[in-house]
Protein backbone atom coordinates (compact mmCIF):
# COMPACT_ATOMS: atom_id res chain seq x y z
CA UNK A 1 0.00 0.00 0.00
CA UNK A 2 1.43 3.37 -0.87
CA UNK A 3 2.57 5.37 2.19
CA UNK A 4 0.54 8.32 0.44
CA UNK A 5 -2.87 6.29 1.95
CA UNK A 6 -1.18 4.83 4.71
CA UNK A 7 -0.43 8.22 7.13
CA UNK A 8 -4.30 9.27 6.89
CA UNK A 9 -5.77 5.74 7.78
CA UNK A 10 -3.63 5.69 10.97
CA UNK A 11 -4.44 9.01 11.99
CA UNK A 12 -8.29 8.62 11.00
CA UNK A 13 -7.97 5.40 13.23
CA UNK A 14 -6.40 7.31 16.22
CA UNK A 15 -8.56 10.10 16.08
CA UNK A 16 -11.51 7.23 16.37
CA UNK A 17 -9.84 5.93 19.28
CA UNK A 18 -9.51 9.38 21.18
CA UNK A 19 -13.25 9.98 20.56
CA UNK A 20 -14.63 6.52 21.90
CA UNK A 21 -12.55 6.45 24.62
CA UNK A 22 -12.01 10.02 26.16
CA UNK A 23 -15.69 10.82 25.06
CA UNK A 24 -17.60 9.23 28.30
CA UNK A 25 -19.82 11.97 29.69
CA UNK A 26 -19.39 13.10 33.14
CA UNK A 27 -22.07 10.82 35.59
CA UNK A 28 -25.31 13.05 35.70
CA UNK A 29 -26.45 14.11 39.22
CA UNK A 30 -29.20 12.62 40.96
CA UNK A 31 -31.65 14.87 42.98
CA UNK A 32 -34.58 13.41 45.22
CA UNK A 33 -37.09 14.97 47.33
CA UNK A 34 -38.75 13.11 50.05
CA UNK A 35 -41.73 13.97 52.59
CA UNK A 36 -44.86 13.01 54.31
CA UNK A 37 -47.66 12.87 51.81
CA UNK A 38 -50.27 13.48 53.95
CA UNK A 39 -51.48 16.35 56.36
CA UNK A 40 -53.71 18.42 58.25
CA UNK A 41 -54.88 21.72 57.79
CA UNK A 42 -52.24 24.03 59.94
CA UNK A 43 -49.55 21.21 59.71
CA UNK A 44 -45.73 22.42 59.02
CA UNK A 45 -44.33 19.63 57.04
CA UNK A 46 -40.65 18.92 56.93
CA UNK A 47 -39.10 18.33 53.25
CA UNK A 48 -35.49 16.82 52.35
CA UNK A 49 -34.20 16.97 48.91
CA UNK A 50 -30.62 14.73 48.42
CA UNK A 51 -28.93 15.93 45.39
CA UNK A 52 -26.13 13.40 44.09
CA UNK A 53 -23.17 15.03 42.68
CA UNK A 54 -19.40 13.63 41.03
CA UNK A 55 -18.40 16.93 39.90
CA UNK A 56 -17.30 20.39 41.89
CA UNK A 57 -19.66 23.43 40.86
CA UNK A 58 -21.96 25.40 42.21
CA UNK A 59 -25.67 24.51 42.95
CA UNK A 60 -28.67 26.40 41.88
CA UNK A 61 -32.01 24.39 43.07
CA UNK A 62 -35.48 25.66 43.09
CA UNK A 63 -39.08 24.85 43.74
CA UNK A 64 -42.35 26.29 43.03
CA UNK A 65 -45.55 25.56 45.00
CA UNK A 66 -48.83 25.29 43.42
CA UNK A 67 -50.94 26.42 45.39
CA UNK A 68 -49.18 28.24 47.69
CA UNK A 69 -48.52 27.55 51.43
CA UNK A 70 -48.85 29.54 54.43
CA UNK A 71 -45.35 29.42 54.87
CA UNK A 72 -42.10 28.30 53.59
CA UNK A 73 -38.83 28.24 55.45
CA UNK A 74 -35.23 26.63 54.57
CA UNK A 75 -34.05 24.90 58.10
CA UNK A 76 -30.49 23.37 56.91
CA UNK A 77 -28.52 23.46 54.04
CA UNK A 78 -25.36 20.38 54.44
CA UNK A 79 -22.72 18.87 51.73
CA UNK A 80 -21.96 15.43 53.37
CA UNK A 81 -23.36 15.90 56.62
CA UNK A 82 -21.32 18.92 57.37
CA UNK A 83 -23.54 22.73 57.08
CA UNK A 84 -22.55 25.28 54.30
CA UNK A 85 -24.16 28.75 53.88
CA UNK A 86 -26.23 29.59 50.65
CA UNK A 87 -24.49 32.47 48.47
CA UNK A 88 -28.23 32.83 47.79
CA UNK A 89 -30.91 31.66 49.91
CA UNK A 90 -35.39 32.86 49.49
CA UNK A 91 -38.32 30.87 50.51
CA UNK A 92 -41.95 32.35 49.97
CA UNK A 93 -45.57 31.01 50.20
CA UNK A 94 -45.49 29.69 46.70
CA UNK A 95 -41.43 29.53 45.99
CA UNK A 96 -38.06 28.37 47.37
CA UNK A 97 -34.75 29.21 45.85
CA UNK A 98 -31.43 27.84 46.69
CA UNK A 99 -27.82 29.06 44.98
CA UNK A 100 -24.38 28.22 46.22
CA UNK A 101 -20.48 29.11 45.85
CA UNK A 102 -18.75 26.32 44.25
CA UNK A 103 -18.77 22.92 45.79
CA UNK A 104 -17.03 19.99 46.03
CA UNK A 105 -18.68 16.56 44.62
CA UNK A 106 -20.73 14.94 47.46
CA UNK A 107 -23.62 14.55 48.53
CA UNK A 108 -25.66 17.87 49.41
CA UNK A 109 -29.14 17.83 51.63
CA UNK A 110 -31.57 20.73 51.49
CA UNK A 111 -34.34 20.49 54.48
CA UNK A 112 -36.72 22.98 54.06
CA UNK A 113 -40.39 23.51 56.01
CA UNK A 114 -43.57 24.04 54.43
CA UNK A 115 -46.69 24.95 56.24
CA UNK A 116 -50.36 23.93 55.08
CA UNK A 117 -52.66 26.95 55.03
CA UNK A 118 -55.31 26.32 58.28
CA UNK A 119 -58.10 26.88 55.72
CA UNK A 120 -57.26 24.16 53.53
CA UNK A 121 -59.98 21.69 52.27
CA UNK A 122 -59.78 17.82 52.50
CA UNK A 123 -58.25 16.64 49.80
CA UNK A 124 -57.14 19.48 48.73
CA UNK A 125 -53.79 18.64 46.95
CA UNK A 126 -50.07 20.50 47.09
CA UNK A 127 -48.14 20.10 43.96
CA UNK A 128 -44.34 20.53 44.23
CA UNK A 129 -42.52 21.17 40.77
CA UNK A 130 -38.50 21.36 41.47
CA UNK A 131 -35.65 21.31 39.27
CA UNK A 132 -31.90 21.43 39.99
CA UNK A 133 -28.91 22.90 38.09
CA UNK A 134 -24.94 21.39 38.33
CA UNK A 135 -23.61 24.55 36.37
CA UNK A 136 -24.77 27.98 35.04
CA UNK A 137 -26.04 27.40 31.47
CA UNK A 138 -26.76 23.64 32.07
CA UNK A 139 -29.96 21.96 31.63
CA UNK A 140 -32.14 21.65 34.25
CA UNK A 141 -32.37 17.97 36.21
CA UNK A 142 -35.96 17.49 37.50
CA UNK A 143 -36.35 16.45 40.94
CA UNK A 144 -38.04 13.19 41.35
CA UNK A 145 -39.69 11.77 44.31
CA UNK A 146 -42.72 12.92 46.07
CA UNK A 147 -44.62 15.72 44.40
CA UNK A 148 -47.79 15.87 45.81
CA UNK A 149 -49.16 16.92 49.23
CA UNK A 150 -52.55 15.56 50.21
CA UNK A 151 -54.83 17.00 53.01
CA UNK A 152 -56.77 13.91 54.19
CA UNK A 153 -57.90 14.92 57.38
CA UNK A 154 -59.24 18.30 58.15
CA UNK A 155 -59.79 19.03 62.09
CA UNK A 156 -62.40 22.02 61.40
CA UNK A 157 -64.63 19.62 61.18
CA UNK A 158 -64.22 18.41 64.50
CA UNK A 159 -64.02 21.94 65.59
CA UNK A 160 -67.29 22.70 63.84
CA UNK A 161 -68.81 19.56 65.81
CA UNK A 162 -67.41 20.93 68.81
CA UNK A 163 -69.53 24.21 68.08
CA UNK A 164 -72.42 22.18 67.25
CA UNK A 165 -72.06 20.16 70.55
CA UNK A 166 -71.69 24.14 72.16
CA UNK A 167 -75.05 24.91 70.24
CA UNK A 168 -77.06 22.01 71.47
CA UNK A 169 -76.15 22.35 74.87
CA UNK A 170 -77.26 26.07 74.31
CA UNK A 171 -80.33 24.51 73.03
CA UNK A 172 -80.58 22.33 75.58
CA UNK A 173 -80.11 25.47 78.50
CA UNK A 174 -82.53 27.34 76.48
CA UNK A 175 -85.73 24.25 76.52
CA UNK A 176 -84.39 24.40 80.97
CA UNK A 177 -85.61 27.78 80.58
CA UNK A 178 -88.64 27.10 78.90
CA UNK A 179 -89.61 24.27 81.55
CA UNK A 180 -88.86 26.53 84.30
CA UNK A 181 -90.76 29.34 82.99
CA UNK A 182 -93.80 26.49 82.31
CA UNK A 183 -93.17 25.81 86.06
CA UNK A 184 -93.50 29.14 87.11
CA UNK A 185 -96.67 29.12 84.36
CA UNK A 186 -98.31 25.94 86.35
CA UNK A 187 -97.68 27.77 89.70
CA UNK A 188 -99.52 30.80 88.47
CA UNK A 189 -102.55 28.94 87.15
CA UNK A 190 -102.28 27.12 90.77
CA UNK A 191 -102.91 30.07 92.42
CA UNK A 192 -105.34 31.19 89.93
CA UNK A 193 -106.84 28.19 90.17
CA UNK A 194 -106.77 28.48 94.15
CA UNK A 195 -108.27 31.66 93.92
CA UNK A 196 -111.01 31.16 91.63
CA UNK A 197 -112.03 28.17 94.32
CA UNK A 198 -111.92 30.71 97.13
CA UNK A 199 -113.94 32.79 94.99
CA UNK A 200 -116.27 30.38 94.26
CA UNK A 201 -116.61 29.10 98.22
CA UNK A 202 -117.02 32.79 99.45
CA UNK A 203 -119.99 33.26 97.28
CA UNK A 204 -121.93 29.92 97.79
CA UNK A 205 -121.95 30.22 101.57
CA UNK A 206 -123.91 33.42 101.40
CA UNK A 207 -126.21 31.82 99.36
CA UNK A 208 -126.58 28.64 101.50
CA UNK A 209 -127.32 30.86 104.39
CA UNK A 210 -129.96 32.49 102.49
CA UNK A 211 -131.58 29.03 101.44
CA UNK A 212 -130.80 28.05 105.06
CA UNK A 213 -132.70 31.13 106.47
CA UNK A 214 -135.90 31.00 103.63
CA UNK A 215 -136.55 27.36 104.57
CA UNK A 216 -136.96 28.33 108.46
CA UNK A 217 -139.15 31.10 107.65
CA UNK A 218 -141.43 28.74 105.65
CA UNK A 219 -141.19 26.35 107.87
CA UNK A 220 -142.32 28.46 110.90
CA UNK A 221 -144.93 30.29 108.62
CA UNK A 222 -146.39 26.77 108.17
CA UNK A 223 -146.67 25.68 111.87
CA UNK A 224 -148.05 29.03 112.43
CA UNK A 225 -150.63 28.23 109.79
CA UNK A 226 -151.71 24.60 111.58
CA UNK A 227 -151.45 25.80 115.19
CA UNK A 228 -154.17 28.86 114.29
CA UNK A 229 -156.14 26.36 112.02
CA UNK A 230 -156.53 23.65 114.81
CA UNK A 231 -157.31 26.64 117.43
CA UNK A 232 -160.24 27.55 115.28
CA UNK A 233 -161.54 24.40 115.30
């Protein structure tokens, strides 16, 4: 073979070499949010996102909350179990936003708080959409895990039965009062009743001594009638 073809083919064939082997892509970073998918109206729930990383750089990691909560606070910010301090750190009702220096590869844990509005309805749902950049100008890495907060127990209602409970025993004060005021109504026709019979027993004794005192007259009107008939005789 001429040496002409010979000096391209080998460097055609190391140039193939260089790109399989010293092309492997660095290992992309893992990121992972974990919580308690359930809650209460009023409850402050405690989230931890784990974000995997083999390369230095700087972190930029944020989160948006639909709808919002009451509340949102980081608590700790760690790269392999030791704290760091945000270059850039905001948490609002319906946001969180977390940017750093540069870091070494490791393992870095953000623990944040989020706190369920006390108005919330049962299952009423909290979606979490997060996404997590290695480098300025990189594409975003979604975070997996849990996404969704569910309200499955909401203690107004038990509060509202409380008030209800309140209300009947209200209710129940309130038909006292009536009975006592029916009492009081009874003892009133008693003594109306008591005085109608006193009434009543004033006036017939009058006229049973009338009655009492017409019947004698008649009666000695009539012996005086047979005493002077028998004398005439």
């Amino acid at each position: 073979m001429s040496r002409t073809f010979v000096l391209p083919l080998l460097l055609l064939c190391c140039a193939l070499a260089v790109g399989v082997g010293g092309g492997t892509a660095a290992a992309e970073a893992t990121v992972d949010r974990s919580f308690e998918a359930n809650a209460t109206p009023g409850d402050a729930v405690t989230v931890t996102t784990t974000i995997e990383r083999d390369d230095d750089g700087p972190v930029d990691y944020a989160e948006e909350f639909d709808p919002a909560f009451e509340d949102v606070s980081l608590e700790s910010l760690t790269l392999d179990g030791e704290p760091i301090t945000p270059m850039l750190a905001f948490a609002g009702g319906d946001s969180l936003l977390v940017v750093t220096n540069d870091l070494e590869a490791g393992t870095l844990e953000i623990v944040f708080t989020v706190e369920v509005p006390d108005d919330a309805n049962l299952d009423d749902r909290f979606k979490f959409d997060g996404d997590f950049r290695a480098t300025p100008g990189t594409d975003p890495i979604a975070v997996a895990g849990d996404d969704v907060l569910t309200i499955t127990t909401v203690e107004d209602d038990g509060q509202s039965a409380d008030v209800d409970d309140d209300e009947s025993g209200v209710a129940a004060d309130d038909v006292d009062i009536d009975e006592s005021e029916t009492a009081t109504s009874a003892d009133d026709s008693d003594e109306l009743e008591m005085t109608d019979a006193d009434g009543v027993g004033d006036e017939s004794e009058p006229a049973a001594e009338d009655e009492l005192g017409l019947s004698l007259v008649v009666s000695i009107l009539a012996i005086g009638v047979a005493v002077a008939t028998f004398c005439w005789r």
